[in-house]
PDB file of N, CA and C in Angstrom:
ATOM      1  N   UNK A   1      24.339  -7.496 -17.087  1.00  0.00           N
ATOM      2  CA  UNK A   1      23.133  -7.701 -16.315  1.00  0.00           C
ATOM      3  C   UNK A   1      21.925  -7.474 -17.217  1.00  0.00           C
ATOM      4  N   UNK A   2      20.688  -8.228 -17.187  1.00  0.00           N
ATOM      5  CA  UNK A   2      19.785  -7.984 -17.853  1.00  0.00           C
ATOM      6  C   UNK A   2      18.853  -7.075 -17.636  1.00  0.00           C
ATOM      7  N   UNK A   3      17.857  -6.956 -18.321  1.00  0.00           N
ATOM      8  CA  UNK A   3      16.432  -5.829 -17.921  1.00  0.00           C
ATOM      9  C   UNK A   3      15.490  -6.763 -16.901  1.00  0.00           C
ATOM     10  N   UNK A   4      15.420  -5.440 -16.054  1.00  0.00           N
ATOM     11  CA  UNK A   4      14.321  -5.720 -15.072  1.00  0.00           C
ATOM     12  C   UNK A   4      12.942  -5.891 -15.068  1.00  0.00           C
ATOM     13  N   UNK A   5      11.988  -7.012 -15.274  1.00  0.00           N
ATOM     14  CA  UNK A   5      10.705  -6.964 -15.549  1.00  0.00           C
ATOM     15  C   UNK A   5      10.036  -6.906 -14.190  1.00  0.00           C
ATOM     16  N   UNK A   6       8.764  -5.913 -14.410  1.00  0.00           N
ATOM     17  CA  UNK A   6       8.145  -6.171 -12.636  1.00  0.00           C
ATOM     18  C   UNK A   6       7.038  -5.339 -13.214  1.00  0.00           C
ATOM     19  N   UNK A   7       6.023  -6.735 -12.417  1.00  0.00           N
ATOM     20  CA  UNK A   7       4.621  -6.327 -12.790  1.00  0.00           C
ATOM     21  C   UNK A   7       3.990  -5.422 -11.942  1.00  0.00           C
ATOM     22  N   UNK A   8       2.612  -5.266 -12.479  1.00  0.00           N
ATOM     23  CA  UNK A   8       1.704  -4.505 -11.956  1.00  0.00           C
ATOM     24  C   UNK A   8       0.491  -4.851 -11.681  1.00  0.00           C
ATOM     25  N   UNK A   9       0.414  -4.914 -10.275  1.00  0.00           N
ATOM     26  CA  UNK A   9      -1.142  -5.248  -9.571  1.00  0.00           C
ATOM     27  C   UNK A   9      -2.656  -5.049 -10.432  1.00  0.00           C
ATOM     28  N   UNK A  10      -2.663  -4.005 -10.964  1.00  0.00           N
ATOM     29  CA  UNK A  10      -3.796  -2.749 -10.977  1.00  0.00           C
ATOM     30  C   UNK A  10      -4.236  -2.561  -9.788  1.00  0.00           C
ATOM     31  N   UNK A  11      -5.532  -1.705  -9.759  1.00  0.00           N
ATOM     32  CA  UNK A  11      -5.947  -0.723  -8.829  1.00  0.00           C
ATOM     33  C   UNK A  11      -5.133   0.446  -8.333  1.00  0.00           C
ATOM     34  N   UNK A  12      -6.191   0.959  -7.808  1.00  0.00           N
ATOM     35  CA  UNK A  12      -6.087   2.333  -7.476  1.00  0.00           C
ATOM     36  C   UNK A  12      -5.219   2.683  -6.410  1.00  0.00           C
ATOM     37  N   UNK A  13      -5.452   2.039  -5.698  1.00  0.00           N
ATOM     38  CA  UNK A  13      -4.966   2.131  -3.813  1.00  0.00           C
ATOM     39  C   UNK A  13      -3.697   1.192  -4.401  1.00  0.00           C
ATOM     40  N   UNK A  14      -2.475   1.792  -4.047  1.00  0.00           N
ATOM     41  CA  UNK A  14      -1.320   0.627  -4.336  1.00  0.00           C
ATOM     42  C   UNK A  14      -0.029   0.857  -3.194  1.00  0.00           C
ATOM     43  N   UNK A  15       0.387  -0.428  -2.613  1.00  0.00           N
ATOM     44  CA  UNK A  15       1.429  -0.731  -1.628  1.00  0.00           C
ATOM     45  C   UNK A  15       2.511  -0.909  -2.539  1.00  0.00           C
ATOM     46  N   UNK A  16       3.511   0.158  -2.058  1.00  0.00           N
ATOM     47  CA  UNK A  16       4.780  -0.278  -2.768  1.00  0.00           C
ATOM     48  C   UNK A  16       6.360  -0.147  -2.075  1.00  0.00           C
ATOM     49  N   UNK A  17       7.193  -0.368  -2.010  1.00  0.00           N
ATOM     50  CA  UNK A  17       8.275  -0.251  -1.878  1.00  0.00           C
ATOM     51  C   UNK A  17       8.542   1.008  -0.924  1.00  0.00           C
ATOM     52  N   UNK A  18       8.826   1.061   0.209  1.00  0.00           N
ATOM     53  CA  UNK A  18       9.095   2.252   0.649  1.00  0.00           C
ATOM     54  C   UNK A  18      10.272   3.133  -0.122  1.00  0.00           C
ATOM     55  N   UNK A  19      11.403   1.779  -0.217  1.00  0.00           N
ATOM     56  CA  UNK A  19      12.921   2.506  -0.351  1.00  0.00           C
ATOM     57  C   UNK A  19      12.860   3.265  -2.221  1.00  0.00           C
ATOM     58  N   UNK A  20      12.142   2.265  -2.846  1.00  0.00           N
ATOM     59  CA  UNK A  20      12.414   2.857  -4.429  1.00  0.00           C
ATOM     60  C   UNK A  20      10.980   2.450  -4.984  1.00  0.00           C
ATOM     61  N   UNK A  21       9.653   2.399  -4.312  1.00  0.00           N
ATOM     62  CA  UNK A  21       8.606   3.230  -4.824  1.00  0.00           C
ATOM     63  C   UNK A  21       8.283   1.746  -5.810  1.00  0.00           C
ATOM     64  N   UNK A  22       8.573   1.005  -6.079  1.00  0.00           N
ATOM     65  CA  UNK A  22       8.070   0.305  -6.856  1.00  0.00           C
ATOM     66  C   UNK A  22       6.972  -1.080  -5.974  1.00  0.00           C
ATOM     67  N   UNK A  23       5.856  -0.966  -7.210  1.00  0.00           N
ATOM     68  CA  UNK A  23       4.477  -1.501  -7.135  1.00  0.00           C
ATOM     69  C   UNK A  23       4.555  -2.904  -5.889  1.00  0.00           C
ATOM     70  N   UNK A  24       4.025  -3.286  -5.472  1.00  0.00           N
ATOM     71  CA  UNK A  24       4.106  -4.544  -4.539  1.00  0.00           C
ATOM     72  C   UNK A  24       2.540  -5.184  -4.805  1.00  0.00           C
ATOM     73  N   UNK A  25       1.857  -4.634  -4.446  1.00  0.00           N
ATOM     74  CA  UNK A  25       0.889  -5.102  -4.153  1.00  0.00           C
ATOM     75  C   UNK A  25      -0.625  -3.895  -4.429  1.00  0.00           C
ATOM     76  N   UNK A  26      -1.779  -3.999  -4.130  1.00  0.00           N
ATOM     77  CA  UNK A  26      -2.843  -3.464  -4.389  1.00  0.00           C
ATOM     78  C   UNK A  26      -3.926  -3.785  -2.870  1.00  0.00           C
ATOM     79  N   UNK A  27      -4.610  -3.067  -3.145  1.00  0.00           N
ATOM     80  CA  UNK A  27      -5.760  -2.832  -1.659  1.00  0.00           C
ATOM     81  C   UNK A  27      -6.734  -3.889  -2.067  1.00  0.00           C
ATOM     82  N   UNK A  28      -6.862  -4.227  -3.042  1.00  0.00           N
ATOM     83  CA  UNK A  28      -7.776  -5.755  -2.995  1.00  0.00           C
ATOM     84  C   UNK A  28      -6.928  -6.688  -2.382  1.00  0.00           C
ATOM     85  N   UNK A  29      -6.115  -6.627  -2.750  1.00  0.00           N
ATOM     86  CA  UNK A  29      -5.654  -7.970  -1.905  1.00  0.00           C
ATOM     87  C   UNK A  29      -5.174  -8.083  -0.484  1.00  0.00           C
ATOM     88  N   UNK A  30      -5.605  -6.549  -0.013  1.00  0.00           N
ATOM     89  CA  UNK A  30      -5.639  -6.696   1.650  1.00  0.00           C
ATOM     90  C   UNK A  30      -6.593  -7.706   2.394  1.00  0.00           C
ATOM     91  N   UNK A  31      -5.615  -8.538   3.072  1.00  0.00           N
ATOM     92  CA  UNK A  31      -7.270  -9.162   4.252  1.00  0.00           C
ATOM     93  C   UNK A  31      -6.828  -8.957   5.106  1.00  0.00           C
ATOM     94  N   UNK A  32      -5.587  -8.496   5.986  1.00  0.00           N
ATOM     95  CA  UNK A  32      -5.794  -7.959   7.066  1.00  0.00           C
ATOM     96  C   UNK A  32      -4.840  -6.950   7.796  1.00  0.00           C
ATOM     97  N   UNK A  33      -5.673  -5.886   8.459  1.00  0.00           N
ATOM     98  CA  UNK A  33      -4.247  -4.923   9.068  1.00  0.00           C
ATOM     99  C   UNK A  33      -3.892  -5.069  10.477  1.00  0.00           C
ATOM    100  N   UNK A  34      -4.341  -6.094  10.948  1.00  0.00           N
ATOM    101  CA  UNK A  34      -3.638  -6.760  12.581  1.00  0.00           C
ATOM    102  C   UNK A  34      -2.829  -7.553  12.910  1.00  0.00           C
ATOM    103  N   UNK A  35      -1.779  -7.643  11.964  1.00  0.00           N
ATOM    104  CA  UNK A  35      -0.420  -8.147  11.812  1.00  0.00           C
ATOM    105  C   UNK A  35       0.380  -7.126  12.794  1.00  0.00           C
ATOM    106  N   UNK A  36       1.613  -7.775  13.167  1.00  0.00           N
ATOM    107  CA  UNK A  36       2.934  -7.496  13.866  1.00  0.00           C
ATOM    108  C   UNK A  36       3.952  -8.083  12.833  1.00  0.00           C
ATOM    109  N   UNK A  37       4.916  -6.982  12.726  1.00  0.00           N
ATOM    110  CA  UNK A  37       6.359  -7.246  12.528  1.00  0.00           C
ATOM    111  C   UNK A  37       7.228  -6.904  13.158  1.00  0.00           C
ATOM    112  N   UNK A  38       8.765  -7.749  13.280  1.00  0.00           N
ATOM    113  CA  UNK A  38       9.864  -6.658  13.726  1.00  0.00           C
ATOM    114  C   UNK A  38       9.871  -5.177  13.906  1.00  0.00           C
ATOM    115  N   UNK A  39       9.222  -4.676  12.895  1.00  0.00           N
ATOM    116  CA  UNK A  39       9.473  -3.005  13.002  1.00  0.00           C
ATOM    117  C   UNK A  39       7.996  -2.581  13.513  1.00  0.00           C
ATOM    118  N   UNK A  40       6.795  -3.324  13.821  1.00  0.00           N
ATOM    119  CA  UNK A  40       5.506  -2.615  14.084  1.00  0.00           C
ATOM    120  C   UNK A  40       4.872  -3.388  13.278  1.00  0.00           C
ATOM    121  N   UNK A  41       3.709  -2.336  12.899  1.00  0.00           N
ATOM    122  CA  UNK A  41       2.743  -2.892  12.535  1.00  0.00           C
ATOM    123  C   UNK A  41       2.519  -3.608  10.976  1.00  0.00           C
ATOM    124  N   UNK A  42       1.992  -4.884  10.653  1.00  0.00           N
ATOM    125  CA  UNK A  42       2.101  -5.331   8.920  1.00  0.00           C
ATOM    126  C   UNK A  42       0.681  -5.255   8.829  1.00  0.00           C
ATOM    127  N   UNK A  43       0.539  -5.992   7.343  1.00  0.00           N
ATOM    128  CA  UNK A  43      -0.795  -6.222   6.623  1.00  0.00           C
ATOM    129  C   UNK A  43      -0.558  -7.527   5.704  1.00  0.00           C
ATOM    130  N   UNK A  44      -1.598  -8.168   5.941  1.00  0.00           N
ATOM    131  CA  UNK A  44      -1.824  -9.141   5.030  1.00  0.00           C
ATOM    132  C   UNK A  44      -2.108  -9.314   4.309  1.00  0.00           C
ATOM    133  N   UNK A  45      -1.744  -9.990   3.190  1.00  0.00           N
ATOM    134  CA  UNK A  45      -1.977  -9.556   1.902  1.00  0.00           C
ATOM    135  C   UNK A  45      -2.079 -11.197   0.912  1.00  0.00           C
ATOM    136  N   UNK A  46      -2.990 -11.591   0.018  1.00  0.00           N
ATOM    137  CA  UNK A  46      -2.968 -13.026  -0.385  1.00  0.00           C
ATOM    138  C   UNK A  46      -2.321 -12.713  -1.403  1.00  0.00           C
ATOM    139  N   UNK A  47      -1.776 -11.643  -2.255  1.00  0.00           N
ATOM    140  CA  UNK A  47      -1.287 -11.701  -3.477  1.00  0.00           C
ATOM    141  C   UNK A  47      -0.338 -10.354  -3.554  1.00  0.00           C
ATOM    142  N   UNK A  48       0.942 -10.769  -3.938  1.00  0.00           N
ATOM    143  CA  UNK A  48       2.443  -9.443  -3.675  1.00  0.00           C
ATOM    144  C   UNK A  48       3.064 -10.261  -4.925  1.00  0.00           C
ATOM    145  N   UNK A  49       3.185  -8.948  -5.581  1.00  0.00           N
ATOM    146  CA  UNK A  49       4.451  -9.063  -7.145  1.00  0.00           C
ATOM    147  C   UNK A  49       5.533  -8.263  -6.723  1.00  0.00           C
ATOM    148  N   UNK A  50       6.316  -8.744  -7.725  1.00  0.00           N
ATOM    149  CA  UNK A  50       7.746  -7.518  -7.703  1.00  0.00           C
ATOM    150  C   UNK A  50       8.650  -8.165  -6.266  1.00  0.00           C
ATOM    151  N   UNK A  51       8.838  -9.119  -5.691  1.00  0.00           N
ATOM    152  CA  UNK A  51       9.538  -9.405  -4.226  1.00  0.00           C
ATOM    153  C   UNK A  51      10.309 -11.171  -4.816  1.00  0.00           C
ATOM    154  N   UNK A  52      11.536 -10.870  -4.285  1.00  0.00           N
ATOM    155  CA  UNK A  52      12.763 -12.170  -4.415  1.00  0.00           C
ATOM    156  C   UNK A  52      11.614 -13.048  -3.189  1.00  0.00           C
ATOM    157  N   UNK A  53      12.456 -14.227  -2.796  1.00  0.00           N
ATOM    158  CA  UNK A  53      12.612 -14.628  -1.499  1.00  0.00           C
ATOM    159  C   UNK A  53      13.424 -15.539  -0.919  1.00  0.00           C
ATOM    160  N   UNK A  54      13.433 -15.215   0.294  1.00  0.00           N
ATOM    161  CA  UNK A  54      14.859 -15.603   0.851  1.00  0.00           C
ATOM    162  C   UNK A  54      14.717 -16.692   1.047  1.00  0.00           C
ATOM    163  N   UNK A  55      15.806 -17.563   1.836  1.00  0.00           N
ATOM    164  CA  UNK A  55      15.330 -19.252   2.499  1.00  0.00           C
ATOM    165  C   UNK A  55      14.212 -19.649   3.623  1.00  0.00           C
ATOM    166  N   UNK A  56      13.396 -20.880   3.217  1.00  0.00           N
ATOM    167  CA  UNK A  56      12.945 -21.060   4.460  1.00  0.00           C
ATOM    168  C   UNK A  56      13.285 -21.205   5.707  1.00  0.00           C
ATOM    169  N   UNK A  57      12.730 -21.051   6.601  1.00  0.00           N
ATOM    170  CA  UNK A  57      13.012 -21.040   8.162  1.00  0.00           C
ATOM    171  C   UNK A  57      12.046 -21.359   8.686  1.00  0.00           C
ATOM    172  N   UNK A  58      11.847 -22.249   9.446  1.00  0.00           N
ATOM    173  CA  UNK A  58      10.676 -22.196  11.268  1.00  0.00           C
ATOM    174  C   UNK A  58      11.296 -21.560  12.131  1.00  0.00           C
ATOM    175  N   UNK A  59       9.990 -20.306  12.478  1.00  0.00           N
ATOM    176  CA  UNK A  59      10.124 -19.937  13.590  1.00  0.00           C
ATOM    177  C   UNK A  59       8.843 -19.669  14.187  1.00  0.00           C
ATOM    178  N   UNK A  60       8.956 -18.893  15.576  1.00  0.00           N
ATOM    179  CA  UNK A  60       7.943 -19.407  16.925  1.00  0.00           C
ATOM    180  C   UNK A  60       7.439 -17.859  16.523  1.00  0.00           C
ATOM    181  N   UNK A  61       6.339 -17.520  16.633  1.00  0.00           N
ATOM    182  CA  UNK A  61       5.583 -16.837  16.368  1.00  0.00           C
ATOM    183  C   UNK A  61       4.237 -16.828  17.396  1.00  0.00           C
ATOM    184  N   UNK A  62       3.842 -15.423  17.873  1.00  0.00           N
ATOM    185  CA  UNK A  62       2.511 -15.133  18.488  1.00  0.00           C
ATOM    186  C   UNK A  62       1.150 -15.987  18.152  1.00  0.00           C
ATOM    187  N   UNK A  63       1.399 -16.661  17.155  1.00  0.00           N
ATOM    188  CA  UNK A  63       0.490 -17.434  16.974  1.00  0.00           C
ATOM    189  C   UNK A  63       0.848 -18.974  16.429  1.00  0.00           C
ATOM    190  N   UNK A  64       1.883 -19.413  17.026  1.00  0.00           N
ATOM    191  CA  UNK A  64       2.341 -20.842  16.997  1.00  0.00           C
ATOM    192  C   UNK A  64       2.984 -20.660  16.129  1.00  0.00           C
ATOM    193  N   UNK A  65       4.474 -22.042  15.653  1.00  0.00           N
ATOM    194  CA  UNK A  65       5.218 -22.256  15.219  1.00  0.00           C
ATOM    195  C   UNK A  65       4.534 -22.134  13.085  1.00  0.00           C
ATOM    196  N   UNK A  66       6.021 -21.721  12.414  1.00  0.00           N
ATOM    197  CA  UNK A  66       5.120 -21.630  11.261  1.00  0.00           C
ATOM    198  C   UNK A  66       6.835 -21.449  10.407  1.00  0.00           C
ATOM    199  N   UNK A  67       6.719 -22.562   9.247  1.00  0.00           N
ATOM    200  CA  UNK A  67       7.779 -22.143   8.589  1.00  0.00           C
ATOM    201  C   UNK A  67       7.389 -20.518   7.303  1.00  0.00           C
ATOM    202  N   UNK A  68       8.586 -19.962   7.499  1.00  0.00           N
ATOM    203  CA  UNK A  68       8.223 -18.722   6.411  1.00  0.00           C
ATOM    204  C   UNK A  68       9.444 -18.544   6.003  1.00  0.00           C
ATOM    205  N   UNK A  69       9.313 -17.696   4.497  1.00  0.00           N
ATOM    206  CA  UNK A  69      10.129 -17.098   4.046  1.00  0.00           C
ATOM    207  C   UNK A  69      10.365 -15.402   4.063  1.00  0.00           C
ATOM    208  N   UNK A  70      11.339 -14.966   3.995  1.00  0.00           N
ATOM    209  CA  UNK A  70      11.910 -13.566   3.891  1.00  0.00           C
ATOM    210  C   UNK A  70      11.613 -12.731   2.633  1.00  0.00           C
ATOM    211  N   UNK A  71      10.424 -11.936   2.518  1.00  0.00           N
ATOM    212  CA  UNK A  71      10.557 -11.053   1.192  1.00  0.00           C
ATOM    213  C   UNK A  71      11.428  -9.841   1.021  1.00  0.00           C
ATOM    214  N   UNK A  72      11.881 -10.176  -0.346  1.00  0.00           N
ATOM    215  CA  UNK A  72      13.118  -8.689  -0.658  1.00  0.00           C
ATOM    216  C   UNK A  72      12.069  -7.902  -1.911  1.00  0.00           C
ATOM    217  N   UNK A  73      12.497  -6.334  -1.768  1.00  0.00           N
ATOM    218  CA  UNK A  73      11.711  -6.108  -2.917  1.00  0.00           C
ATOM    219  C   UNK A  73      12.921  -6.204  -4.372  1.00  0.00           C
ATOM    220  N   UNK A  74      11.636  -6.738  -5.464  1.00  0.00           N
ATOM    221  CA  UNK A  74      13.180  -7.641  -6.357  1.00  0.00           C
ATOM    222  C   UNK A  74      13.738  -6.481  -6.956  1.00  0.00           C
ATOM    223  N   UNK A  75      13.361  -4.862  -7.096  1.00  0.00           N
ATOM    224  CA  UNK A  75      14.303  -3.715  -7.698  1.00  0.00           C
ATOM    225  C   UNK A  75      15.663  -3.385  -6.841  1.00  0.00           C
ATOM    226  N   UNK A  76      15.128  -3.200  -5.586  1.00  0.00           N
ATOM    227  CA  UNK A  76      16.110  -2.439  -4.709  1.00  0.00           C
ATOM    228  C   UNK A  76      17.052  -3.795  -3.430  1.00  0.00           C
ATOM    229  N   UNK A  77      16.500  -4.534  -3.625  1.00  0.00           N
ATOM    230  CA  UNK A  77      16.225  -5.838  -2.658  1.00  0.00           C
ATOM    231  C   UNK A  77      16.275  -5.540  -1.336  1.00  0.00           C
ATOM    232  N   UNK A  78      15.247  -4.951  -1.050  1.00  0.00           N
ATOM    233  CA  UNK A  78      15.425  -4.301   0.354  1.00  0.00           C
ATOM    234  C   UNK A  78      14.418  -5.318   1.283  1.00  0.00           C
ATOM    235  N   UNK A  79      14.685  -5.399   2.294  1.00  0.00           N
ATOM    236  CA  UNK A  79      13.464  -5.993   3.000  1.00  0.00           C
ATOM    237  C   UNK A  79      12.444  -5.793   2.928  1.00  0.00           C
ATOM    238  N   UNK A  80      10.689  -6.371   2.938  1.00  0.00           N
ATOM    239  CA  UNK A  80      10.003  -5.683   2.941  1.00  0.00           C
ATOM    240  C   UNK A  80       8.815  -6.376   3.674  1.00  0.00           C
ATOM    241  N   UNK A  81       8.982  -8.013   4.175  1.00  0.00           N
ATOM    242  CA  UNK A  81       8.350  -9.134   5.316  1.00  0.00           C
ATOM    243  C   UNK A  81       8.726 -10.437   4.658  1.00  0.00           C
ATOM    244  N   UNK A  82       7.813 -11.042   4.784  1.00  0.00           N
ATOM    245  CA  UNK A  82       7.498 -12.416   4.791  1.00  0.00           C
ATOM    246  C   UNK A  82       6.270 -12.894   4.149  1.00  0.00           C
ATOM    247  N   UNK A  83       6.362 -14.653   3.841  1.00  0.00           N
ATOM    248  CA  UNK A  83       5.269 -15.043   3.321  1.00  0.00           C
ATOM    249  C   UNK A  83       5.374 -16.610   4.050  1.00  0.00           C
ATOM    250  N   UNK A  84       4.128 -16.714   4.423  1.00  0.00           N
ATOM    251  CA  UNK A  84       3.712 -18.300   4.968  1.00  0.00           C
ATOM    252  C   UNK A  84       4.089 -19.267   4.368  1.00  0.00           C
ATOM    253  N   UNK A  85       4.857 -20.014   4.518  1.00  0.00           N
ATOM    254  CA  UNK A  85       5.049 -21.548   3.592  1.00  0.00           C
ATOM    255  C   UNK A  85       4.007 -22.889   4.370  1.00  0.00           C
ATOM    256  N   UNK A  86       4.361 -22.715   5.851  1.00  0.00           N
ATOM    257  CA  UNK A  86       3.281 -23.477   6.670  1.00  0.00           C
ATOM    258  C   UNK A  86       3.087 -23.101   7.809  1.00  0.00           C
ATOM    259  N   UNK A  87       2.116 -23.570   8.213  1.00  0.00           N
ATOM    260  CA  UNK A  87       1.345 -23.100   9.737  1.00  0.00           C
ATOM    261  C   UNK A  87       1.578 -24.903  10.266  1.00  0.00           C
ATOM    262  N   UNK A  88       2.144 -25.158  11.555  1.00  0.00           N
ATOM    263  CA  UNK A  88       1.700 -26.072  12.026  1.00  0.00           C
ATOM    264  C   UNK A  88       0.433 -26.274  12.588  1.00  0.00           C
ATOM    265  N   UNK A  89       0.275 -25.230  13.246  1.00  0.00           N
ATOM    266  CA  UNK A  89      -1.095 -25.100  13.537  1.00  0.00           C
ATOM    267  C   UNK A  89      -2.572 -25.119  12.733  1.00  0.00           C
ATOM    268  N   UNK A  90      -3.066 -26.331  12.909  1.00  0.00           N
ATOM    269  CA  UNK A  90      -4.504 -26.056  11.784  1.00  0.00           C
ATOM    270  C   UNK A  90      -4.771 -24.692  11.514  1.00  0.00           C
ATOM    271  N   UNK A  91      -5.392 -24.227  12.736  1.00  0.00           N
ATOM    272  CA  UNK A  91      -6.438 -23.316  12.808  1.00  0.00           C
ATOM    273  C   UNK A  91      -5.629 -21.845  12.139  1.00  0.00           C
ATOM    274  N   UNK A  92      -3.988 -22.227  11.873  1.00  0.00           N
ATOM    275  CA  UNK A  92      -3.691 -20.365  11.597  1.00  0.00           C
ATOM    276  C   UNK A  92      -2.885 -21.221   9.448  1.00  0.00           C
ATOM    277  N   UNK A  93      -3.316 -22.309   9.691  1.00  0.00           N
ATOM    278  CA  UNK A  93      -3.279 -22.751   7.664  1.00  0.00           C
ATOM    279  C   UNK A  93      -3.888 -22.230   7.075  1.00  0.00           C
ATOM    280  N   UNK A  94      -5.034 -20.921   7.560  1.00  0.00           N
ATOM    281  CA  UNK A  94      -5.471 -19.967   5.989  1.00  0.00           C
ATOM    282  C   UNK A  94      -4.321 -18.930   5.435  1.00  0.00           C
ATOM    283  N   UNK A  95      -3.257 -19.167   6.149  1.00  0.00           N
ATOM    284  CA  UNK A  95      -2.169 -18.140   6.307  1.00  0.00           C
ATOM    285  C   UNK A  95      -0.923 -18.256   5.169  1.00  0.00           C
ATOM    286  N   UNK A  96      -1.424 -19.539   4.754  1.00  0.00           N
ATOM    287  CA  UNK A  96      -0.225 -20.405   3.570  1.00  0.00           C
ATOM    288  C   UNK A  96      -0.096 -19.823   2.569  1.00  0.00           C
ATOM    289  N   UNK A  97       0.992 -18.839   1.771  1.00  0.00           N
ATOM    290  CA  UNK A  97       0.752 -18.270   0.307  1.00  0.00           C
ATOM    291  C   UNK A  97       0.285 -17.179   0.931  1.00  0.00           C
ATOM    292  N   UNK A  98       0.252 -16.992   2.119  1.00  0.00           N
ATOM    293  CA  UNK A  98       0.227 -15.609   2.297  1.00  0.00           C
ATOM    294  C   UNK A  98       1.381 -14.674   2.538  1.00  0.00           C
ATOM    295  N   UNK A  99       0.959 -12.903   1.999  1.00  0.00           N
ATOM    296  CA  UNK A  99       2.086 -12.737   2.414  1.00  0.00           C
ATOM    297  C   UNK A  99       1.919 -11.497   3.462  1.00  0.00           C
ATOM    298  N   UNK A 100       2.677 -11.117   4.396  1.00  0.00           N
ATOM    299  CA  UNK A 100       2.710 -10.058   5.612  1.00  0.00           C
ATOM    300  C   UNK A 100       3.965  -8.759   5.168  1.00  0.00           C
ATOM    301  N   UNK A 101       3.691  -7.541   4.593  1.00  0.00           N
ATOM    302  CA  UNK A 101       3.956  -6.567   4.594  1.00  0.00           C
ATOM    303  C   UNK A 101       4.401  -5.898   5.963  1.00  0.00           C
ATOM    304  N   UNK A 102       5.410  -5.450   5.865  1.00  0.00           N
ATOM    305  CA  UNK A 102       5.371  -4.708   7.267  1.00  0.00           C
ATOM    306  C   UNK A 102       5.339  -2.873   6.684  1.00  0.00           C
ATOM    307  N   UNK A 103       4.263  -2.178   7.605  1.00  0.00           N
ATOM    308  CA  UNK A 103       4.284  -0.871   7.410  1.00  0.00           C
ATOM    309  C   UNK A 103       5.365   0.059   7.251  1.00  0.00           C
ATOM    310  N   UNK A 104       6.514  -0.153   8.210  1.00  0.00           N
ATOM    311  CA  UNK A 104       7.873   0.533   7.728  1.00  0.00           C
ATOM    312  C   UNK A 104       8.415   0.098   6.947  1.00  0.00           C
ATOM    313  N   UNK A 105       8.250  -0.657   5.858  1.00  0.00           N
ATOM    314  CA  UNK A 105       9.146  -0.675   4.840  1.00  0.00           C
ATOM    315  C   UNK A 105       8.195  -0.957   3.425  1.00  0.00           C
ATOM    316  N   UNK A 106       7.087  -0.182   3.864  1.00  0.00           N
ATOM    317  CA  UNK A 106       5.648  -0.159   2.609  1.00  0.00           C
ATOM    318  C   UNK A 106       5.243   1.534   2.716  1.00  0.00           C
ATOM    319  N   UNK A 107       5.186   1.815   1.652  1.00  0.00           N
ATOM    320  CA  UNK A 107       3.920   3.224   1.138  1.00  0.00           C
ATOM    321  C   UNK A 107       2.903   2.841   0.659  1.00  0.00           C
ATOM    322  N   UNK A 108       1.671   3.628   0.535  1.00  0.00           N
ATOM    323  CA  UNK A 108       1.015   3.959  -0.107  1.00  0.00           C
ATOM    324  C   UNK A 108       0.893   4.637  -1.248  1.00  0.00           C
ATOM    325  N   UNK A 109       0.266   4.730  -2.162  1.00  0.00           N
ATOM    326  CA  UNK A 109       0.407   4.906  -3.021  1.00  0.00           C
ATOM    327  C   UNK A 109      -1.112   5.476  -3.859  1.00  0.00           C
ATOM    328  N   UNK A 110      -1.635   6.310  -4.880  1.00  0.00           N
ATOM    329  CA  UNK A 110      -2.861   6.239  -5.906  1.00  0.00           C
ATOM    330  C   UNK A 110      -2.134   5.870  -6.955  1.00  0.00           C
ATOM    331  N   UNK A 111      -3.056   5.198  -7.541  1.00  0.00           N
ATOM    332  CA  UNK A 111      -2.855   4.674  -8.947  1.00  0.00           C
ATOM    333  C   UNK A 111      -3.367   6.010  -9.970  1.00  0.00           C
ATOM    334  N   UNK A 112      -2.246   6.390 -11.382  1.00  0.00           N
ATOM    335  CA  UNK A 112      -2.704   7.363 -12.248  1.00  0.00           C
ATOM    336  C   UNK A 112      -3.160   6.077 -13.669  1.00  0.00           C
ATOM    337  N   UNK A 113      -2.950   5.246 -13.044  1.00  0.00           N
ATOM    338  CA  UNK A 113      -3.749   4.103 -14.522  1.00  0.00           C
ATOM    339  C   UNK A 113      -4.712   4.056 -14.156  1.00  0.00           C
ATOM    340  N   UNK A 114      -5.584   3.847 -15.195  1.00  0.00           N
ATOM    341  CA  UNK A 114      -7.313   3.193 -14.566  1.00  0.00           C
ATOM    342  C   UNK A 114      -7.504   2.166 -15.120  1.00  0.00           C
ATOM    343  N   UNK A 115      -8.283   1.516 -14.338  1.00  0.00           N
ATOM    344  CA  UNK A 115      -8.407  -0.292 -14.229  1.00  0.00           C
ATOM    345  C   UNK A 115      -9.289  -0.397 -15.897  1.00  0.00           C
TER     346      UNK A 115
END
């Protein structure tokens, strides 16, 4: 098996991996914390490193039909949400390339690097 490469966001404020702590994402790239997931509450996020992903799927969603994919985190491959591939719906297509964190399976984190 080879070596594991997995980047790093920067910033300070950092979302990572609940199960094994590794980096996901950063607080700039939050736009929003009024997401729903399976387990509660997510966050939206336009930019997540370090995550596999699974196959596409359409499914029916609180806010109209929308194909997405399944994020794994790529160390531990644990679940950790989803990311938009399409919105049928015009009005919810700022959502594309996005990706949705869900809170139970994300920490928080401070950054000891400085930007």
């Amino acid at each position: 098996m080879g070596k594991l490469f997995l980047e790093h966001p920067g910033g300070r404020r950092l979302f990572a991996c609940a199960s094994c702590a590794t980096v996901l994402t950063n607080k700039r790239a939050l736009v929003s914390t009024a997401f729903h997931g399976m387990s509660g509450n997510a966050y939206l996020f336009n930019k997540v490193v370090n995550v596999l992903y699974g196959d596409s799927r359409t499914t029916d969603m609180r806010t109209g039909r929308h194909i997405v994919r399944d994020v794994y985190c790529k160390r531990c491959q644990k679940y950790v949400g989803w990311t938009y591939e399409y919105a049928m719906s015009a009005d919810q297509r700022y959502k594309e390339g996005m990706f949705v964190l869900e809170c139970y399976y994300i920490m928080q984190q401070n950054s000891t690097v400085k930007d």
